[in-house]
N, C-alpha and C. Protein backbone atom coordinates (compact mmCIF):
# COMPACT_ATOMS: atom_id res chain seq x y z
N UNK A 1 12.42 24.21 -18.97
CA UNK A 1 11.86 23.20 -19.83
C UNK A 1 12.00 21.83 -19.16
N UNK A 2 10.92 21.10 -18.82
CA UNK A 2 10.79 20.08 -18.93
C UNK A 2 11.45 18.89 -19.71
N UNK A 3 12.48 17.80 -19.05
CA UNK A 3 12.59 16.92 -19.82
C UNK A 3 11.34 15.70 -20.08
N UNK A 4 12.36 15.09 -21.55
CA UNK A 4 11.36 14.40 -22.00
C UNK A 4 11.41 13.29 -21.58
N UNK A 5 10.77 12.35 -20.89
CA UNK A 5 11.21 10.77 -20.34
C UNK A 5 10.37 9.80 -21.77
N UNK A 6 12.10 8.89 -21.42
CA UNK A 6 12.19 8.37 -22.60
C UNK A 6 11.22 6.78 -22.50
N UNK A 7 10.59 6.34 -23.54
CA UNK A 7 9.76 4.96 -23.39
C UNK A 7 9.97 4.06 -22.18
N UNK A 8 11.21 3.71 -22.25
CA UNK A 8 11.69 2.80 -21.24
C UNK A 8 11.75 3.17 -19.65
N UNK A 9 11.58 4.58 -19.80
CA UNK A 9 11.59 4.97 -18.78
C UNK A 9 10.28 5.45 -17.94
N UNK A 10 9.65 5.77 -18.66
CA UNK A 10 7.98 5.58 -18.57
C UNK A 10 7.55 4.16 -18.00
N UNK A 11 8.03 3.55 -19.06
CA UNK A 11 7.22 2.06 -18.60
C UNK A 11 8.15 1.53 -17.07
N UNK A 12 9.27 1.42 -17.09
CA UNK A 12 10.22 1.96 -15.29
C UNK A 12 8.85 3.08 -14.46
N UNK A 13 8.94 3.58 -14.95
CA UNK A 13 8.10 4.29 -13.79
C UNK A 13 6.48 3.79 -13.62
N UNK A 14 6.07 3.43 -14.57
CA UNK A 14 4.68 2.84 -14.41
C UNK A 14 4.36 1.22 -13.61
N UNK A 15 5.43 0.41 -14.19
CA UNK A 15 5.89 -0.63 -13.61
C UNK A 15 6.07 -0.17 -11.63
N UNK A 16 7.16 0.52 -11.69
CA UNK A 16 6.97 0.85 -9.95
C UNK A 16 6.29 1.19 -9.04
N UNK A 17 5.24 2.44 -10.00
CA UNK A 17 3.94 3.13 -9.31
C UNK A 17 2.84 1.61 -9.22
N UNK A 18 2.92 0.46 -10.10
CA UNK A 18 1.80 -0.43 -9.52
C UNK A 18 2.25 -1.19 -8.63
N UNK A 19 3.81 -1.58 -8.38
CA UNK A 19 3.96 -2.33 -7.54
C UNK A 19 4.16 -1.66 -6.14
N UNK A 20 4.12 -0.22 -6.18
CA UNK A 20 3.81 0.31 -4.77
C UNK A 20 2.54 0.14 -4.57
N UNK A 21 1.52 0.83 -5.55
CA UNK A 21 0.12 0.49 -5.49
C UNK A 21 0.17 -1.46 -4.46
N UNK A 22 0.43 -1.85 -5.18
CA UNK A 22 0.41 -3.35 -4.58
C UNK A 22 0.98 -3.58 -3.29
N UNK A 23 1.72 -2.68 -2.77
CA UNK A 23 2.57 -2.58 -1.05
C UNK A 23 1.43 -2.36 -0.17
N UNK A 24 0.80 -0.98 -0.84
CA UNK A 24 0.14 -0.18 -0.27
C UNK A 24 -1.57 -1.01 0.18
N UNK A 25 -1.74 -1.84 -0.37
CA UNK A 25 -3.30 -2.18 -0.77
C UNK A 25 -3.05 -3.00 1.05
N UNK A 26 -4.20 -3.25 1.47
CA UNK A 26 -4.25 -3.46 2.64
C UNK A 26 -4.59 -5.11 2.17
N UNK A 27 -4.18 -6.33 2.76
CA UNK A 27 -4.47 -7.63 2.57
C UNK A 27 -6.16 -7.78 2.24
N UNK A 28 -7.14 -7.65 2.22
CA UNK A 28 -8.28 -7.74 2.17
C UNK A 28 -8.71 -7.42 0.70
N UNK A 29 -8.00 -5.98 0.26
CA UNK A 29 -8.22 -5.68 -0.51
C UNK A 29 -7.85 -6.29 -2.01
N UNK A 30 -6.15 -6.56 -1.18
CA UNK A 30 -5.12 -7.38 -2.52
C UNK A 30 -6.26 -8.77 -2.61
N UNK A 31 -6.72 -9.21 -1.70
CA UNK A 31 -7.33 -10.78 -1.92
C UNK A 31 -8.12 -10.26 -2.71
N UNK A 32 -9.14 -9.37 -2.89
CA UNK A 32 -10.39 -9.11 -3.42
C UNK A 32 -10.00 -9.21 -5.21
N UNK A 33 -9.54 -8.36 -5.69
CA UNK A 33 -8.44 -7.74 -6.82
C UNK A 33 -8.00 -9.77 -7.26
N UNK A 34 -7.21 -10.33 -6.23
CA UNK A 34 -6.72 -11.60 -6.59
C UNK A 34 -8.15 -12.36 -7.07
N UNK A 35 -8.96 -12.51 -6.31
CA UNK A 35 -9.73 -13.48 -6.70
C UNK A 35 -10.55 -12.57 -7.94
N UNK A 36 -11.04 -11.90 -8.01
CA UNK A 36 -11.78 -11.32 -9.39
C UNK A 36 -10.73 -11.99 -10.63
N UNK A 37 -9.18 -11.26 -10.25
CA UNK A 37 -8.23 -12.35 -11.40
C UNK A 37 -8.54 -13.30 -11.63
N UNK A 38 -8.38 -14.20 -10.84
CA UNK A 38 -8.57 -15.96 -10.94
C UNK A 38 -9.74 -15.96 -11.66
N UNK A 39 -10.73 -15.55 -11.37
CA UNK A 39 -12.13 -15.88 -11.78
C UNK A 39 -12.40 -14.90 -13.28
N UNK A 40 -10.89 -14.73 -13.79
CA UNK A 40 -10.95 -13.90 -15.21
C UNK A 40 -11.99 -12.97 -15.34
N UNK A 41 -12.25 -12.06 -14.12
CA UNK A 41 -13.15 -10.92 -14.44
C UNK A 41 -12.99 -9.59 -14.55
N UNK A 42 -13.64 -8.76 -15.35
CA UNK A 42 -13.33 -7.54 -14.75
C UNK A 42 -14.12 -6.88 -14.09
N UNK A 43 -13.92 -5.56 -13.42
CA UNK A 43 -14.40 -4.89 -12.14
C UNK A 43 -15.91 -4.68 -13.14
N UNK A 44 -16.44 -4.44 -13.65
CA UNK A 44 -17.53 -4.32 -14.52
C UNK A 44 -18.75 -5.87 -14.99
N UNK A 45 -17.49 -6.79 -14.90
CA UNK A 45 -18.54 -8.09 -15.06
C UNK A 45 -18.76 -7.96 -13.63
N UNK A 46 -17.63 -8.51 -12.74
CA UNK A 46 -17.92 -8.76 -11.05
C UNK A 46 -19.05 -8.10 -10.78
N UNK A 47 -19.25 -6.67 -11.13
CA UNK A 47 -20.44 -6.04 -10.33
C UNK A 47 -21.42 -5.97 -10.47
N UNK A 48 -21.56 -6.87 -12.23
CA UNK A 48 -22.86 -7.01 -12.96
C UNK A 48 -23.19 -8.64 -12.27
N UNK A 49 -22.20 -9.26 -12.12
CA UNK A 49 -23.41 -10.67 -11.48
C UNK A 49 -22.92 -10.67 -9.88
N UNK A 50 -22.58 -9.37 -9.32
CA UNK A 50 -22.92 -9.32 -7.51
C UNK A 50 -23.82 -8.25 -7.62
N UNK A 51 -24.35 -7.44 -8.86
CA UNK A 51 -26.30 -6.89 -8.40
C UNK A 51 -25.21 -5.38 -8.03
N UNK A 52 -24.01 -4.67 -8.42
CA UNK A 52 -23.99 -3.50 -7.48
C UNK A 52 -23.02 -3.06 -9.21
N UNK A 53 -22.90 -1.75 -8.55
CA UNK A 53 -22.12 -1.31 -9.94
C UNK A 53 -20.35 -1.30 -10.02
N UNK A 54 -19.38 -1.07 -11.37
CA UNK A 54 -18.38 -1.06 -11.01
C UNK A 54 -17.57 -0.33 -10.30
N UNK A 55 -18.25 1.22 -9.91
CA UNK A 55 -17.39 2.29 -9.30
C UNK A 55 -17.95 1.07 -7.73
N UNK A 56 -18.49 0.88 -7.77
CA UNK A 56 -18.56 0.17 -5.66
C UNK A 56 -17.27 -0.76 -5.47
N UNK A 57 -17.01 -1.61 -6.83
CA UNK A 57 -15.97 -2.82 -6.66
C UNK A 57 -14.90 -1.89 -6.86
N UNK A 58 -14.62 -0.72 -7.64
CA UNK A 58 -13.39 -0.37 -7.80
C UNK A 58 -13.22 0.68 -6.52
N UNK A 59 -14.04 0.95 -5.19
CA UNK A 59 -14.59 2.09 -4.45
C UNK A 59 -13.34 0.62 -2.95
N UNK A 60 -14.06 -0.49 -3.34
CA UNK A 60 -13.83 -1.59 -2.64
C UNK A 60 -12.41 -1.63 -2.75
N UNK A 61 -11.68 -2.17 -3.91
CA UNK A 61 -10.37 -2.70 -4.40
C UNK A 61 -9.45 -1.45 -4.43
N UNK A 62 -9.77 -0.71 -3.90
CA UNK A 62 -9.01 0.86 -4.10
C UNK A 62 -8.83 1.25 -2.64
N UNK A 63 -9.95 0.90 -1.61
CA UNK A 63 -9.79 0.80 -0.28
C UNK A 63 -10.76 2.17 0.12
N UNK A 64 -11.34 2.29 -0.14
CA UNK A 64 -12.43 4.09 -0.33
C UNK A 64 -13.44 3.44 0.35
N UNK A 65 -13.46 2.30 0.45
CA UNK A 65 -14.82 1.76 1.03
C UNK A 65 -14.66 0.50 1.88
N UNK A 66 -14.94 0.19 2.67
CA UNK A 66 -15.04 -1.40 3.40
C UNK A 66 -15.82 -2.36 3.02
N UNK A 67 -15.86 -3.59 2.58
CA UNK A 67 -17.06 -4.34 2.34
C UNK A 67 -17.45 -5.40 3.11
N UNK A 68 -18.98 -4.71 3.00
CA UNK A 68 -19.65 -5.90 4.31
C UNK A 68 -18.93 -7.70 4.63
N UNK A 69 -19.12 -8.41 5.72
CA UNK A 69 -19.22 -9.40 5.32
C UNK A 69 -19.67 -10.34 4.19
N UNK A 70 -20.99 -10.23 4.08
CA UNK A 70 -21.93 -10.21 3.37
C UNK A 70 -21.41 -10.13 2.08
N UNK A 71 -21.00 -8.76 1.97
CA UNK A 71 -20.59 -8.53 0.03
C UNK A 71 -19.24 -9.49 -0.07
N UNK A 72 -18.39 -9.90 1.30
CA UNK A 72 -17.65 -10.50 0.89
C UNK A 72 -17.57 -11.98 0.50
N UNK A 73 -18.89 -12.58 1.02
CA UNK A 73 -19.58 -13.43 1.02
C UNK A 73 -20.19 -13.77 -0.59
N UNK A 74 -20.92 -12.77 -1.33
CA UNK A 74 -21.13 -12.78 -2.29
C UNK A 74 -20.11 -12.78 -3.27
N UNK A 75 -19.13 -11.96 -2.61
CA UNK A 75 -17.86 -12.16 -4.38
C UNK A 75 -16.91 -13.35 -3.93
N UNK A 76 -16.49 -13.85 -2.83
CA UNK A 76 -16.61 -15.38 -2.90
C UNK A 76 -16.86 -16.38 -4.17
N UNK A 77 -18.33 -16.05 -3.58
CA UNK A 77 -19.45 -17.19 -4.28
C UNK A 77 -19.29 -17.06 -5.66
N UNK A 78 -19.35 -15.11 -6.09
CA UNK A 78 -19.58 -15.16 -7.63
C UNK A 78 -17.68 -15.73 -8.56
N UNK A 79 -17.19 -15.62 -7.74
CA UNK A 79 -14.99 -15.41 -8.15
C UNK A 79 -15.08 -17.12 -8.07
N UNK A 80 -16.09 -18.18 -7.59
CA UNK A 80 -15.92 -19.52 -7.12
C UNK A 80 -14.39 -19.55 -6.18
N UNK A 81 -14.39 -18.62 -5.00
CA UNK A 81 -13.36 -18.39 -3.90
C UNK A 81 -13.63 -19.04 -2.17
N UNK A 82 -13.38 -19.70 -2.15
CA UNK A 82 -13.87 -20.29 -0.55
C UNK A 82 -13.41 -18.38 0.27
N UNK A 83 -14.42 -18.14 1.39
CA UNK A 83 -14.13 -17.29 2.31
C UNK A 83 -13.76 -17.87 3.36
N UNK A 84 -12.74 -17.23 4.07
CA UNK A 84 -12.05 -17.74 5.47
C UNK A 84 -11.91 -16.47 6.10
N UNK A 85 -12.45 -16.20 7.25
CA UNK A 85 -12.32 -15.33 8.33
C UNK A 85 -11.89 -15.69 9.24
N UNK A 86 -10.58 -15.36 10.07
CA UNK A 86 -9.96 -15.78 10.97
C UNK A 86 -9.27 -14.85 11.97
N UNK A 87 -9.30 -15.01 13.04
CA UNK A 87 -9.44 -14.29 14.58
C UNK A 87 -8.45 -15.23 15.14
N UNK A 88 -6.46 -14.83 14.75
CA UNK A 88 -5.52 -15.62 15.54
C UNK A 88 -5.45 -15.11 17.11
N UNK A 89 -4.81 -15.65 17.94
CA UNK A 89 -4.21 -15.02 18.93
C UNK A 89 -3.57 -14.33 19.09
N UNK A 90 -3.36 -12.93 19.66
CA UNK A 90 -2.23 -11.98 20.00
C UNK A 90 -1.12 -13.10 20.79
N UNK A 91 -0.11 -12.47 20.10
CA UNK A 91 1.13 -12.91 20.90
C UNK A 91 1.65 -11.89 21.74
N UNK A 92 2.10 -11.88 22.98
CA UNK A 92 2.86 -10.12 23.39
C UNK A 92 3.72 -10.92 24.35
């Protein structure tokens, strides 16, 4: 028999599974996810005024998919997010 996990302990475990989720997300992605926040949206508005649907933004923010320049260009514009692409120097 299975034990039973108790409320507090649920929400302990749910609490941890997002903040690994959040380790795990590759920087591109966490920005993407950040700025939709800021811009108080959800994955369903975002994709209704960038023209694509919500499984693509959640396909995006989940990491299942890469997004163009371009699309990154557009959720920018729609999140009101300046884009910065940047190419540092290797150090070795």
């Amino acid at each position: 028999m299975k034990p039973v996990a108790k409320p507090r302990a649920r929400a302990n475990q749910a609490a941890f599974e997002k903040a690994l989720a959040e380790l795990q997300r590759d920087p591109v992605q966490r920005q993407m996810v950040e700025a939709r926040e800021r811009a108080g949206l959800t994955q369903a508005q975002l994709a209704d005024r960038m023209g694509t649907t919500q499984s693509a933004i959640a396909r995006m923010e989940g990491g299942w998919s890469l997004p163009s320049l371009t699309t990154l260009r557009r959720l920018a514009e729609v999140t009101g997010s300046r884009l910065v692409v940047r190419l540092d120097a290797a150090t070795s």
